[in-house]
Protein backbone atom coordinates (compact mmCIF):
# COMPACT_ATOMS: atom_id res chain seq x y z
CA UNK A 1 -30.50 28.41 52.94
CA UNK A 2 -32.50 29.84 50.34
CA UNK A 3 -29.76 32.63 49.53
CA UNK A 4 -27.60 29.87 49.12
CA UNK A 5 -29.10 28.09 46.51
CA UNK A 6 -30.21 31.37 44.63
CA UNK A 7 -25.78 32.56 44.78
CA UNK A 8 -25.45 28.75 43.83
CA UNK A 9 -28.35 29.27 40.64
CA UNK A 10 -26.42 32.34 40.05
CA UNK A 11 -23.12 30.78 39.77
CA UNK A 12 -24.22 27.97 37.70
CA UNK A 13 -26.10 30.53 35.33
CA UNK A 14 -23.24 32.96 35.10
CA UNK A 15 -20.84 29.58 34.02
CA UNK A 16 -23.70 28.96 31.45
CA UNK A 17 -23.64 32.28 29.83
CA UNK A 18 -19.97 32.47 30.05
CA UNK A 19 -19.75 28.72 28.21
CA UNK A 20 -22.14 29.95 25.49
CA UNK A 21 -20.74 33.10 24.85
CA UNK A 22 -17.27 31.25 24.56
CA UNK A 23 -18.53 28.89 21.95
CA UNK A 24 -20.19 31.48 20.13
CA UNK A 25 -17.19 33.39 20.15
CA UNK A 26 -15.56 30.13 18.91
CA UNK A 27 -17.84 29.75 16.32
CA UNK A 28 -18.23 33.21 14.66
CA UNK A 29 -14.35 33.46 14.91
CA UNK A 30 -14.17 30.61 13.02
CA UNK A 31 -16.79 31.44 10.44
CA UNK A 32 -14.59 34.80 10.23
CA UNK A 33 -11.36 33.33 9.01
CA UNK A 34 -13.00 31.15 6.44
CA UNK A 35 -14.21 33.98 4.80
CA UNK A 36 -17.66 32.23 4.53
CA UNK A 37 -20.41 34.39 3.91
CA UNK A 38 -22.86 31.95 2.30
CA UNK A 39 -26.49 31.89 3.88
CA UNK A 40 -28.59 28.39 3.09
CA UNK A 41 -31.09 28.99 1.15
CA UNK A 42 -33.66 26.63 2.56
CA UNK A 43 -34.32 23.69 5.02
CA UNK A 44 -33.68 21.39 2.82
CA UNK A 45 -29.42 22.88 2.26
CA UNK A 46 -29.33 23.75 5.73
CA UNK A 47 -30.22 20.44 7.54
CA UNK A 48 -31.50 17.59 4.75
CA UNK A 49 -29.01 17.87 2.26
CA UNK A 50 -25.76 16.48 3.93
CA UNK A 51 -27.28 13.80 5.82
CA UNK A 52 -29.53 12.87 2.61
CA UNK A 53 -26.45 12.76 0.27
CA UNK A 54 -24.61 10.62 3.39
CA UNK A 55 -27.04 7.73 3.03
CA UNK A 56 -27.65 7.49 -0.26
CA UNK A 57 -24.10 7.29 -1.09
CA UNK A 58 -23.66 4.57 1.21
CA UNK A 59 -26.36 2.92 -0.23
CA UNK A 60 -24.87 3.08 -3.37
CA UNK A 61 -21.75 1.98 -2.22
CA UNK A 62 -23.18 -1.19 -0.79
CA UNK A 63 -25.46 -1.83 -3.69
CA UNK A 64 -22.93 -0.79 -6.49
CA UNK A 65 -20.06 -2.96 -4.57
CA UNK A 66 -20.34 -5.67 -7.28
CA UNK A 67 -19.64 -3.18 -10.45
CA UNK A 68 -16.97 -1.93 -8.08
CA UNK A 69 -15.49 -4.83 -7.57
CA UNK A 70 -15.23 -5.57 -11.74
CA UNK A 71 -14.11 -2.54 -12.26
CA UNK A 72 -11.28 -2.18 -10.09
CA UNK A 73 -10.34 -5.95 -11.16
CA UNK A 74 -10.65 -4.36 -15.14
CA UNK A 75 -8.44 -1.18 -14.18
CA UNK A 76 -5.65 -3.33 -12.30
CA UNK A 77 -5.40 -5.66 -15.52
CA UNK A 78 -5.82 -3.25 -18.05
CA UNK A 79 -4.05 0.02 -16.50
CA UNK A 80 -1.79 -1.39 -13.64
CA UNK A 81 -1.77 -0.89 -10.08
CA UNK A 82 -3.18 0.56 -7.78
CA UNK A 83 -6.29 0.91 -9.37
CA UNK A 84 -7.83 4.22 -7.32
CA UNK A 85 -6.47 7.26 -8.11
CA UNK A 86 -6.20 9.86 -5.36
CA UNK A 87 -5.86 13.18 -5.80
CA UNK A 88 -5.68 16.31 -3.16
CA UNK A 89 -8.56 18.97 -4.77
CA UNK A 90 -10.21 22.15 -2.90
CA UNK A 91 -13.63 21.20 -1.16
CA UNK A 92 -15.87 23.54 0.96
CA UNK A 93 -13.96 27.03 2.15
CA UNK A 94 -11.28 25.82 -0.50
CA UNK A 95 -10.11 23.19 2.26
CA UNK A 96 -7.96 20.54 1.13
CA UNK A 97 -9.34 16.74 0.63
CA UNK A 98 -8.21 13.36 -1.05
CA UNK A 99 -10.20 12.94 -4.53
CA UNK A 100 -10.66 9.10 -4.89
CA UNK A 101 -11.38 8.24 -8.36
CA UNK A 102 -10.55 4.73 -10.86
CA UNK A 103 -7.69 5.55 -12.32
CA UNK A 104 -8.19 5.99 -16.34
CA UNK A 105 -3.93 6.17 -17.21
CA UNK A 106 -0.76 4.38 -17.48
CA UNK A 107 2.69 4.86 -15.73
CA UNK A 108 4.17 5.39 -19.16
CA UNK A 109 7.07 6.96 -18.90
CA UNK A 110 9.88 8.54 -21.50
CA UNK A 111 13.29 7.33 -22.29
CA UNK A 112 14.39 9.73 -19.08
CA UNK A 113 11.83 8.16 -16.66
CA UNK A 114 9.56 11.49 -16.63
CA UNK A 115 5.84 10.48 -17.19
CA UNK A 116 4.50 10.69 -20.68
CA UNK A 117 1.70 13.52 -21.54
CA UNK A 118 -1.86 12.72 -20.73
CA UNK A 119 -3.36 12.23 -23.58
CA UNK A 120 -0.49 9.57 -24.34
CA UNK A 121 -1.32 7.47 -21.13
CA UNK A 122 -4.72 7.40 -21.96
CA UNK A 123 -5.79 4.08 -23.27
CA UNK A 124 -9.08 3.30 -24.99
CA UNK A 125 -9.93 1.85 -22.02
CA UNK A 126 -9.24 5.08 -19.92
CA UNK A 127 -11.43 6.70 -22.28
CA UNK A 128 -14.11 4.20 -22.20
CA UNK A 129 -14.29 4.67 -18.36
CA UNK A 130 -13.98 8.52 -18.45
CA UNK A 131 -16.97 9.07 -21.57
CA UNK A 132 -18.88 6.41 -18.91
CA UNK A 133 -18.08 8.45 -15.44
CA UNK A 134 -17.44 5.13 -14.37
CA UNK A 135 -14.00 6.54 -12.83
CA UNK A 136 -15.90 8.75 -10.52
CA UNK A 137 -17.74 5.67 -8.42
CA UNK A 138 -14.91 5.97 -6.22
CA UNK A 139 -16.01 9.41 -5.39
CA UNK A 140 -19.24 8.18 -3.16
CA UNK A 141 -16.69 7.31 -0.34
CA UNK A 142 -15.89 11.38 -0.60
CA UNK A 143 -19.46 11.85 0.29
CA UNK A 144 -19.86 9.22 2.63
CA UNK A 145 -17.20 11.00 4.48
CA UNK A 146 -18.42 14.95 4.06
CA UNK A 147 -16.09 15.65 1.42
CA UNK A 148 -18.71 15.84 -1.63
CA UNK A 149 -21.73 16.34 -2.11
CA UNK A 150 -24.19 14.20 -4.65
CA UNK A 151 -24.81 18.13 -6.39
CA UNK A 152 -22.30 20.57 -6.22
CA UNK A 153 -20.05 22.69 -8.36
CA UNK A 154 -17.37 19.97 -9.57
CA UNK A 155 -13.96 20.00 -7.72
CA UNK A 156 -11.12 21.05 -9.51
CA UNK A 157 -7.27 21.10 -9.34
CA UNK A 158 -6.02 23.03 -6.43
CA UNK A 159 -3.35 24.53 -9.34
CA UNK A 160 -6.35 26.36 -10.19
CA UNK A 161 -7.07 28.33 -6.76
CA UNK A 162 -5.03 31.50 -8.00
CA UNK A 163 -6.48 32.13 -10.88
CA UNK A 164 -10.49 32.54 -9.79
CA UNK A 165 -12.22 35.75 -9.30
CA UNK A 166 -13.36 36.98 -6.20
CA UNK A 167 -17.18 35.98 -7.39
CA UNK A 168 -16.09 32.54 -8.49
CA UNK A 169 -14.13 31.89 -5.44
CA UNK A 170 -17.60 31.64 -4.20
CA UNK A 171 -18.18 28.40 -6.07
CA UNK A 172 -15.90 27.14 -2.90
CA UNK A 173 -19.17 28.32 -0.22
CA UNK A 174 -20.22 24.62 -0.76
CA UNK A 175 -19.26 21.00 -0.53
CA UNK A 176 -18.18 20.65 -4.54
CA UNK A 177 -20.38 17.73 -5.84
CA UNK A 178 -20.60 14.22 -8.24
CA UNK A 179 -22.28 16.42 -10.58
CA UNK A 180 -23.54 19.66 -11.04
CA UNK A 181 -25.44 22.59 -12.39
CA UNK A 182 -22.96 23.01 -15.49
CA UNK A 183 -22.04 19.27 -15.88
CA UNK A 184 -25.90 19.36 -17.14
CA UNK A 185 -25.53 22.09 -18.98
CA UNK A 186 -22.85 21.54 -21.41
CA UNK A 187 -19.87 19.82 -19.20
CA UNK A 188 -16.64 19.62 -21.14
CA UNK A 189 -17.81 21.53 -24.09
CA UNK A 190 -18.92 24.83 -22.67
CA UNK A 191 -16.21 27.73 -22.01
CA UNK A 192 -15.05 28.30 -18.05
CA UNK A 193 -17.19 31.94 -17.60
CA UNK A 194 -19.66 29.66 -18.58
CA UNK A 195 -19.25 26.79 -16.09
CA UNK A 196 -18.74 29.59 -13.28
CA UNK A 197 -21.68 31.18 -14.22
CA UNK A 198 -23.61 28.09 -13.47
CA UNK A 199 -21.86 27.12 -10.28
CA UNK A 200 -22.74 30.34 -8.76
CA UNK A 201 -26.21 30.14 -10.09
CA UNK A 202 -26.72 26.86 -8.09
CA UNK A 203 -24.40 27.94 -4.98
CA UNK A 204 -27.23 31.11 -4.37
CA UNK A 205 -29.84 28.76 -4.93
CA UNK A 206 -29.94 24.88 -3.80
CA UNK A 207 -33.57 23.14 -3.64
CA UNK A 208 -34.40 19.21 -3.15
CA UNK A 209 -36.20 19.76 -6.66
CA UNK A 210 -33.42 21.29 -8.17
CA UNK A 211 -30.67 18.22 -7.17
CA UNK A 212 -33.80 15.82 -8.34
CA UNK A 213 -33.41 17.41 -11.83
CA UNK A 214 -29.99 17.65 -12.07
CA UNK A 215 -29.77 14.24 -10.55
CA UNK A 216 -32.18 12.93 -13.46
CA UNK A 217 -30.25 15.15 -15.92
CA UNK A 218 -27.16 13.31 -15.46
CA UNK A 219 -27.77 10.24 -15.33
CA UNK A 220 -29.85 10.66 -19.11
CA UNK A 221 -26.66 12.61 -20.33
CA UNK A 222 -24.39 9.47 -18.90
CA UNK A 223 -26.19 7.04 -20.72
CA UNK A 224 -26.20 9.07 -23.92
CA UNK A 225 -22.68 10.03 -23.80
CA UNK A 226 -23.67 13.38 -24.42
CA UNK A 227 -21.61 16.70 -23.71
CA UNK A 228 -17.80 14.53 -23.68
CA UNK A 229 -14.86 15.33 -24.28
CA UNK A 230 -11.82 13.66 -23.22
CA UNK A 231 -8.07 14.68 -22.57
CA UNK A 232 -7.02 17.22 -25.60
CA UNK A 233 -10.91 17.74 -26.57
CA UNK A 234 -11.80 19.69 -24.07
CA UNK A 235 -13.33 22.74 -25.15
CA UNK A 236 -12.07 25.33 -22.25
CA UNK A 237 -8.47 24.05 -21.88
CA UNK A 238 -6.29 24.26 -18.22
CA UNK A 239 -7.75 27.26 -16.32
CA UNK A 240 -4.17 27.48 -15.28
CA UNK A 241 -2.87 27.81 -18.96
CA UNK A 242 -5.75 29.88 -20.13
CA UNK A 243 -5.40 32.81 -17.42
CA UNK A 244 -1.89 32.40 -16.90
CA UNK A 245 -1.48 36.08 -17.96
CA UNK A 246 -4.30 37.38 -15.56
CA UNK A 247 -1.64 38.80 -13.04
CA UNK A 248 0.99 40.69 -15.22
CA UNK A 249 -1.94 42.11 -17.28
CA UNK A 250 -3.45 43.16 -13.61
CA UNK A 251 -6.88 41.82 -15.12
CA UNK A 252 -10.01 41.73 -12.73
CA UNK A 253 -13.32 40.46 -12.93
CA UNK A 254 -13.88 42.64 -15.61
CA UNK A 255 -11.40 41.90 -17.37
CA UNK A 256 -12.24 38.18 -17.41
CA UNK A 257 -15.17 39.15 -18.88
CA UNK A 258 -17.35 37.38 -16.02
């Protein structure tokens, strides 16, 4: 009787192991095809962070629901419907997500039907709401659902995936954020080596303290305006446009000068 139960503890231990080791094997195969090397640097990135940013985005949701509300009322009038813009932009292991954000343009279109240039679509108002980050509310939802993160590097157009470096494809290790290390430290008016330089500096490095400050850093800059530039005054251009000769010239990190 008692071999019985000791095949039957056997059995049921073997099955464990087996189930472990499959899941484990699941996981690190995963891990392997996204290419995902990046290490948390703390407690806080490992196990706080997401479920932190979860709840207080949905707190702001819930508390800000009023100014969304206006605002979505404003951009139907003023700009046309619908009034959220959605967008597909890289996230975390350059996965694909849905970018919600007010929409800040017209539908203007040209005597052929083809959609006018930017910086013609955008109204005063469209500025208004850009210079404000007012058209990014729409981006809590994004956290809320483990898109974004509240600090992050920013996430850009997915036009721009073939044209990073190997290091700043590493900008990607991390849910991209609301704000982030170089949105405090210059934005729109600082050069794109420079705003890679500071996503990887935060990506290799994430504290509670250091969201606080960047946190706190933003939301001084929003309410001075500070660091803007809209449409055709950005400083850095299309990444797209700017490195567009990066492959025929064979040009490497080095060559980008990063």
């Amino acid at each position: 009787m008692r071999g019985k139960r000791v095949c039957r503890g056997l059995v049921k231990l073997g099955f464990c192991v087996s189930a472990t080791a499959g899941v484990l094997a699941f996981v690190a195969e995963r891990f392997e095809a996204r290419g995902n090397c990046h290490k948390p640097y703390g407690v806080y990135e490992a196990y706080v962070k997401r479920p932190f940013d979860a709840a207080l985005a949905a707190g702001a949701l819930l508390g800000l629901s009023p100014v969304f509300l206006v605002t979505a009322a404003l951009v139907r009038f003023r700009l046309g419907s619908p009034a959220l813009f959605r967008q597909e932009r890289p996230g975390r292991d350059e996965k694909i997500f849905r970018l919600c954000k007010f929409r800040s343009m017209t539908d203007g279109t040209d005597e052929e039907g083809r959609l006018l240039p930017d910086d013609e679509r955008l109204t005063s108002f469209g500025r208004t709401l850009r210079s404000t980050s007012m058209d990014e509310l729409p981006e809590l939802w994004n956290i809320v659902k483990g898109d974004m993160a509240l600090v992050g590097p920013r996430p850009l157009l997915k036009e721009y995936l073939p044209y990073y470096t190997e290091a700043e494809r590493h900008r990607h290790d991390v849910r991209p954020g609301l704000t982030g290390l170089a949105q405090v430290h210059g934005r729109n008016t600082i050069s794109w080596e420079e705003k890679f330089a500071r996503d990887r500096e935060y990506v290799g490095r994430i504290t509670f303290l250091g969201d606080l400050k960047i946190v706190l850093e933003t939301v001084v800059k929003t309410l001075k305006r500070s660091d803007v530039r809209v449409g055709r005054e950005h400083v850095a251009g299309r990444l797209d446009v700017v490195r567009e000769g990066w492959k025929e010239e064979g040009m490497g990190e080095e060559g980008a000068g990063v």
